[in-house]
Protein backbone atom coordinates (compact mmCIF):
# COMPACT_ATOMS: atom_id res chain seq x y z
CA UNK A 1 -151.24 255.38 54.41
CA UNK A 2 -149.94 254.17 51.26
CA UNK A 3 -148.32 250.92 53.05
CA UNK A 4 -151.78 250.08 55.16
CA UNK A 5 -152.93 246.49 54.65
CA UNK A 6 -149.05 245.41 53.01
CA UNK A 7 -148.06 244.43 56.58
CA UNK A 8 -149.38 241.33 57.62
CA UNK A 9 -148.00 238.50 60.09
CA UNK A 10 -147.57 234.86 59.06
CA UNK A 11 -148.69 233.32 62.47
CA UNK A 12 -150.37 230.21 61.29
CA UNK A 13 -147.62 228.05 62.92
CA UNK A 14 -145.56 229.36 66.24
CA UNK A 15 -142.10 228.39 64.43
CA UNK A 16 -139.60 230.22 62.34
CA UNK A 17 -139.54 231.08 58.87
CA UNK A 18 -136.64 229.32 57.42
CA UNK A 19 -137.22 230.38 53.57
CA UNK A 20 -139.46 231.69 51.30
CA UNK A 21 -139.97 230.28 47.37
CA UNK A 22 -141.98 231.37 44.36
CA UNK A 23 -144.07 228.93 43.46
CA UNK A 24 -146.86 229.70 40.04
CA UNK A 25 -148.75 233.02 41.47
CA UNK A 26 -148.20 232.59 44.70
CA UNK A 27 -145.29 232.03 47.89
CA UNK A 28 -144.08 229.47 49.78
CA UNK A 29 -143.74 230.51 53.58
CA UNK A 30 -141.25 227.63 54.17
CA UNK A 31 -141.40 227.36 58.50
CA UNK A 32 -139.75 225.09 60.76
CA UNK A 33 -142.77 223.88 62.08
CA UNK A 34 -144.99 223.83 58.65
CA UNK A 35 -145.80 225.34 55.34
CA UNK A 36 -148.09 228.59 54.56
CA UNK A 37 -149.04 230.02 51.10
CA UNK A 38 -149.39 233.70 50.37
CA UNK A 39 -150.76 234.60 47.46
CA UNK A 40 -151.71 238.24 46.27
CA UNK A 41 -155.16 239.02 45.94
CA UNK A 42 -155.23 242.46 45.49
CA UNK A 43 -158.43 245.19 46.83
CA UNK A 44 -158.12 245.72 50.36
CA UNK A 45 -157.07 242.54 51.57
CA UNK A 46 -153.67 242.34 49.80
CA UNK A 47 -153.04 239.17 50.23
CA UNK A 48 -154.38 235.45 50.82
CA UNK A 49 -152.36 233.44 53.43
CA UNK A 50 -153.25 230.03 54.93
CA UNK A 51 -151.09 226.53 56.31
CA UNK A 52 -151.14 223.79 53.97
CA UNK A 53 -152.62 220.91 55.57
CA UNK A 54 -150.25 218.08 57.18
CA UNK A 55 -147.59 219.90 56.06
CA UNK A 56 -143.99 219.28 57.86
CA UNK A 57 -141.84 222.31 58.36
CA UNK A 58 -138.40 222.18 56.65
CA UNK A 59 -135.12 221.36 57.98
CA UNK A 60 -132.92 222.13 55.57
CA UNK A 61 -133.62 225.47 54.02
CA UNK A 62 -130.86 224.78 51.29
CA UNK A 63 -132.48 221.52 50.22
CA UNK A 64 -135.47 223.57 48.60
CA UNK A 65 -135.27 223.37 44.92
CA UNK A 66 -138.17 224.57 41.62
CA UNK A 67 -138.78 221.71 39.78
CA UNK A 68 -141.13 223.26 37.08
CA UNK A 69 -144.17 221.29 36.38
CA UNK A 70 -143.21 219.30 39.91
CA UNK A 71 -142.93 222.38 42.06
CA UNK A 72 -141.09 222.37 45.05
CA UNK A 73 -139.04 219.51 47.24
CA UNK A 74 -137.56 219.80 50.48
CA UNK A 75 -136.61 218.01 53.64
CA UNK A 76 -138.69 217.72 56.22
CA UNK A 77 -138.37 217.87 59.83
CA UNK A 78 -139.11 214.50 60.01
CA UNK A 79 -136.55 213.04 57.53
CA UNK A 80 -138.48 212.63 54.66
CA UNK A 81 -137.84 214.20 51.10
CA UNK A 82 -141.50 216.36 50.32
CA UNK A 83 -142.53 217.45 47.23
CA UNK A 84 -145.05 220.60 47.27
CA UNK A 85 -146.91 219.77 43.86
CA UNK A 86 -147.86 223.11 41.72
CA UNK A 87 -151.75 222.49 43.24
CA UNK A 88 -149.92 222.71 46.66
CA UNK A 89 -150.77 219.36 47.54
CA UNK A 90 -147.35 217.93 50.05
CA UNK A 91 -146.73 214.61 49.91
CA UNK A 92 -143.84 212.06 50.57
CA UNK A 93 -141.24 210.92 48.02
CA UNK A 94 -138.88 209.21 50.17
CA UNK A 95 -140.18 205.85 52.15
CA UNK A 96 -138.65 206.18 55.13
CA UNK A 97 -136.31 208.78 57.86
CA UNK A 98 -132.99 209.76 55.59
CA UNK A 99 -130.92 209.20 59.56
CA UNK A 100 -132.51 205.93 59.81
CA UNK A 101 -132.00 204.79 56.12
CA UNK A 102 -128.68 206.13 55.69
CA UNK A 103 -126.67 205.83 58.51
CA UNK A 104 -126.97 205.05 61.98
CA UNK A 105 -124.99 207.78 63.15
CA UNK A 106 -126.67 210.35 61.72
CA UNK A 107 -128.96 212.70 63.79
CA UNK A 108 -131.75 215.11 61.69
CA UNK A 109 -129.79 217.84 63.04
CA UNK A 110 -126.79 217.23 60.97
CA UNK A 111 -129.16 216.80 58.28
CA UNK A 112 -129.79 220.90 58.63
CA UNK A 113 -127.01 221.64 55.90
CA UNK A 114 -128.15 219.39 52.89
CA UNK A 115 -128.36 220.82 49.58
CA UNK A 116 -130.86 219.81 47.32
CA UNK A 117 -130.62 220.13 43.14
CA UNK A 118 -132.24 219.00 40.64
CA UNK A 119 -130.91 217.37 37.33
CA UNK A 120 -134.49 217.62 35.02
CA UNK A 121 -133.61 215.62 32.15
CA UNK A 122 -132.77 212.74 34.58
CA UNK A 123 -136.30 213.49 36.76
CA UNK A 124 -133.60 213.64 39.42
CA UNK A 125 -133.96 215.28 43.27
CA UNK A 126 -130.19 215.44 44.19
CA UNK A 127 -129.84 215.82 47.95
CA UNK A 128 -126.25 216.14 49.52
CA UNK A 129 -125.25 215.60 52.90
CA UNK A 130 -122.61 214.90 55.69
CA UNK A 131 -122.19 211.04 56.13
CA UNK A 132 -119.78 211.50 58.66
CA UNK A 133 -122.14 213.32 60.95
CA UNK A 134 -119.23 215.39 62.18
CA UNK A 135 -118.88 218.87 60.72
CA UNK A 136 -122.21 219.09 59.48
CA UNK A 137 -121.42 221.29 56.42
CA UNK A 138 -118.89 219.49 54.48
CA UNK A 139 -121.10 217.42 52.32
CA UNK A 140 -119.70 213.89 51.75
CA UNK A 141 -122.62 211.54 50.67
CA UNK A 142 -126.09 212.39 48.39
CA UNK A 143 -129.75 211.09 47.53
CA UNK A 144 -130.81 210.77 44.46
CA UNK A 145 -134.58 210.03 44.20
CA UNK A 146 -136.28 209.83 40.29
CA UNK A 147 -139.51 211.68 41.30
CA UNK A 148 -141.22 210.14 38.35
CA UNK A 149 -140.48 206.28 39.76
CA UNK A 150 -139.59 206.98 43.51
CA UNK A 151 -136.25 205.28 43.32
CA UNK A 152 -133.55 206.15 45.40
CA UNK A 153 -129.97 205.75 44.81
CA UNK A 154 -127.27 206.62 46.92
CA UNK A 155 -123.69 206.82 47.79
CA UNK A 156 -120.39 209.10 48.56
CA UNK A 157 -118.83 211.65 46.61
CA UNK A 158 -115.33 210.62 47.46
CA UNK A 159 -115.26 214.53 48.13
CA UNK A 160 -116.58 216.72 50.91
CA UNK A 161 -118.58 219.84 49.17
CA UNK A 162 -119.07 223.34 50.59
CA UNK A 163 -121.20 224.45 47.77
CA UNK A 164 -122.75 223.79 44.44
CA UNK A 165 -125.44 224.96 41.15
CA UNK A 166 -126.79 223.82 38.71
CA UNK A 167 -125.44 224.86 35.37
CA UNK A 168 -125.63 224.35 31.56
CA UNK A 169 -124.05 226.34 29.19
CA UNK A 170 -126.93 226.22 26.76
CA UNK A 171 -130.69 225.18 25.89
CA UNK A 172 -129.02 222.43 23.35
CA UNK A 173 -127.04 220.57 26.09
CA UNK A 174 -127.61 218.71 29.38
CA UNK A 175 -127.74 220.24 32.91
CA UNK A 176 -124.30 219.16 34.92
CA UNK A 177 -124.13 219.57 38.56
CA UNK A 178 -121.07 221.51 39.13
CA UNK A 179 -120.09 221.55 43.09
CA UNK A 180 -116.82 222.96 44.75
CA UNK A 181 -114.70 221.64 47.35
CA UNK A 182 -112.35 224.12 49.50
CA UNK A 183 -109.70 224.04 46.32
CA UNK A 184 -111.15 222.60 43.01
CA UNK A 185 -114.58 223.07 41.16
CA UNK A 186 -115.94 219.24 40.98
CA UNK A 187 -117.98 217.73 37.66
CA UNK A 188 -120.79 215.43 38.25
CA UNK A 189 -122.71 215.37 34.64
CA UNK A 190 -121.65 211.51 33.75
CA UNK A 191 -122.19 209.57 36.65
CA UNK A 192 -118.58 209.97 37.68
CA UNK A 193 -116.19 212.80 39.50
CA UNK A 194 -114.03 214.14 36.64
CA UNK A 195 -112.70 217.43 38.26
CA UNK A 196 -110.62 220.24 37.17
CA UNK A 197 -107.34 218.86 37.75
CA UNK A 198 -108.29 215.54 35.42
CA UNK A 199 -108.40 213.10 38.20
C-alpha cells in the first residue's frame, strides 16, 4: 500500500515518549528513559532511527527549548540541564542534581513541570520551577545557566507562573520573557518584575 514502510516503532528504549522536536533534518524522539533520532532517508527504508549514546531521558517535557546553532536543552531524569548539540552529541551543562543544588526539599518529581526558555542575546537557558515543592505547577523559582560560560544564576520570581513565551515584537529589539500568573501577564526583559499593573 501507499502507507507500507511509513509505520515504524521507536523501541530502542522500553520507556515513554514524552516529546518530539525538530532538530536540522532530522527528530528528536525525546523518551523518559533516553533519546532516539529519526531522520528521513527516503527509498524503501523511510526512515533512519537509532538511541543517542549515554543519553538521559527527559523529565520535563516543557523544559525542551531550540536554541539555533546550540540545538536542543532539556532536563534530564537525573537532574541535570542537557544540551543536544546540532551534531547530536548530549552533554551536561549544569554541574550537579537541580533537587540537590537548589533545595533540599525538592524531589525530581516536582521537577516534572519546569519550563525551559531561552533569552539568545543573553546565551541564556531559563529554567522555571516550583521551589516550594508543593503544587508542582505553580512555578516560583528559575535557572539561568549562560551556555557559552556554564554559569548559573538563580533565584525566585516573587510570583508563582502557570505559563510563559518568548516574545519580541521585532527583529530590531531584544527578546523579553513574558510569563503569566493566574491574573496579570508578568515582564522579565530587565532583570526585574515590572508587570502590567506597574508594580
Amino acid at each position: 500500500s501507499l502507507c507500507s514502510g511509513n509505520i515504524f516503532y521507536v523501541n530502542e528504549t522500553p520507556g515513554s515518549i514524552v516529546a518530539m522536536h525538530k532538530l536540522g533534518k532530522s527528530v528528536i524522539v525525546y523518551k523518559d528513559d533516553g533519546l532516539v533520532v529519526l531522520t528521513w532517508t527516503g527509498g524503501q527504508t523511510r526512515f533512519q532511527k537509532y538511541r543517542l549514546p549515554n543519553s538521559v531521558g527527559c523529565l520535563a517535557p516543557l523544559s525542551i527549548v531550540d536554541c539555533a546553532d546550540m540545538g536542543h536543552f532539556y532536563l534530564g531524569f537525573d537532574g541535570i540541564i542537557y544540551n543536544v548539540t546540532p551534531s547530536f552529541q548530549v552533554r551536561g551543562i549544569s554541574n550537579a542534581q537541580l533537587s540537590e543544588t537548589l533545595s533540599t526539599i525538592l524531589t525530581l518529581n516536582k521537577l516534572a513541570y519546569s519550563r525551559g526558555f531561552i533569552w539568545p542575546s543573553k546565551n541564556l537557558y531559563i529554567m522555571l520551577y516550583d521551589r516550594t515543592g508543593l503544587s508542582g505547577q505553580l512555578l516560583d523559582s528559575y535557572v539561568a545557566v549562560n551556555y557559552r560560560t556554564g554559569e548559573f544564576q538563580t533565584g525566585q520570581l516573587g510570583k508563582q507562573v502557570i505559563a510563559g513565551s518568548n516574545f519580541r515584537s521585532t527583529n530590531l529589539v531584544d527578546f523579553q520573557l513574558l510569563l503569566s500568573t493566574t491574573t496579570l501577564v508578568e515582564e522579565f526583559e530587565t532583570g526585574g518584575a515590572t508587570d502590567d499593573d506597574g508594580v
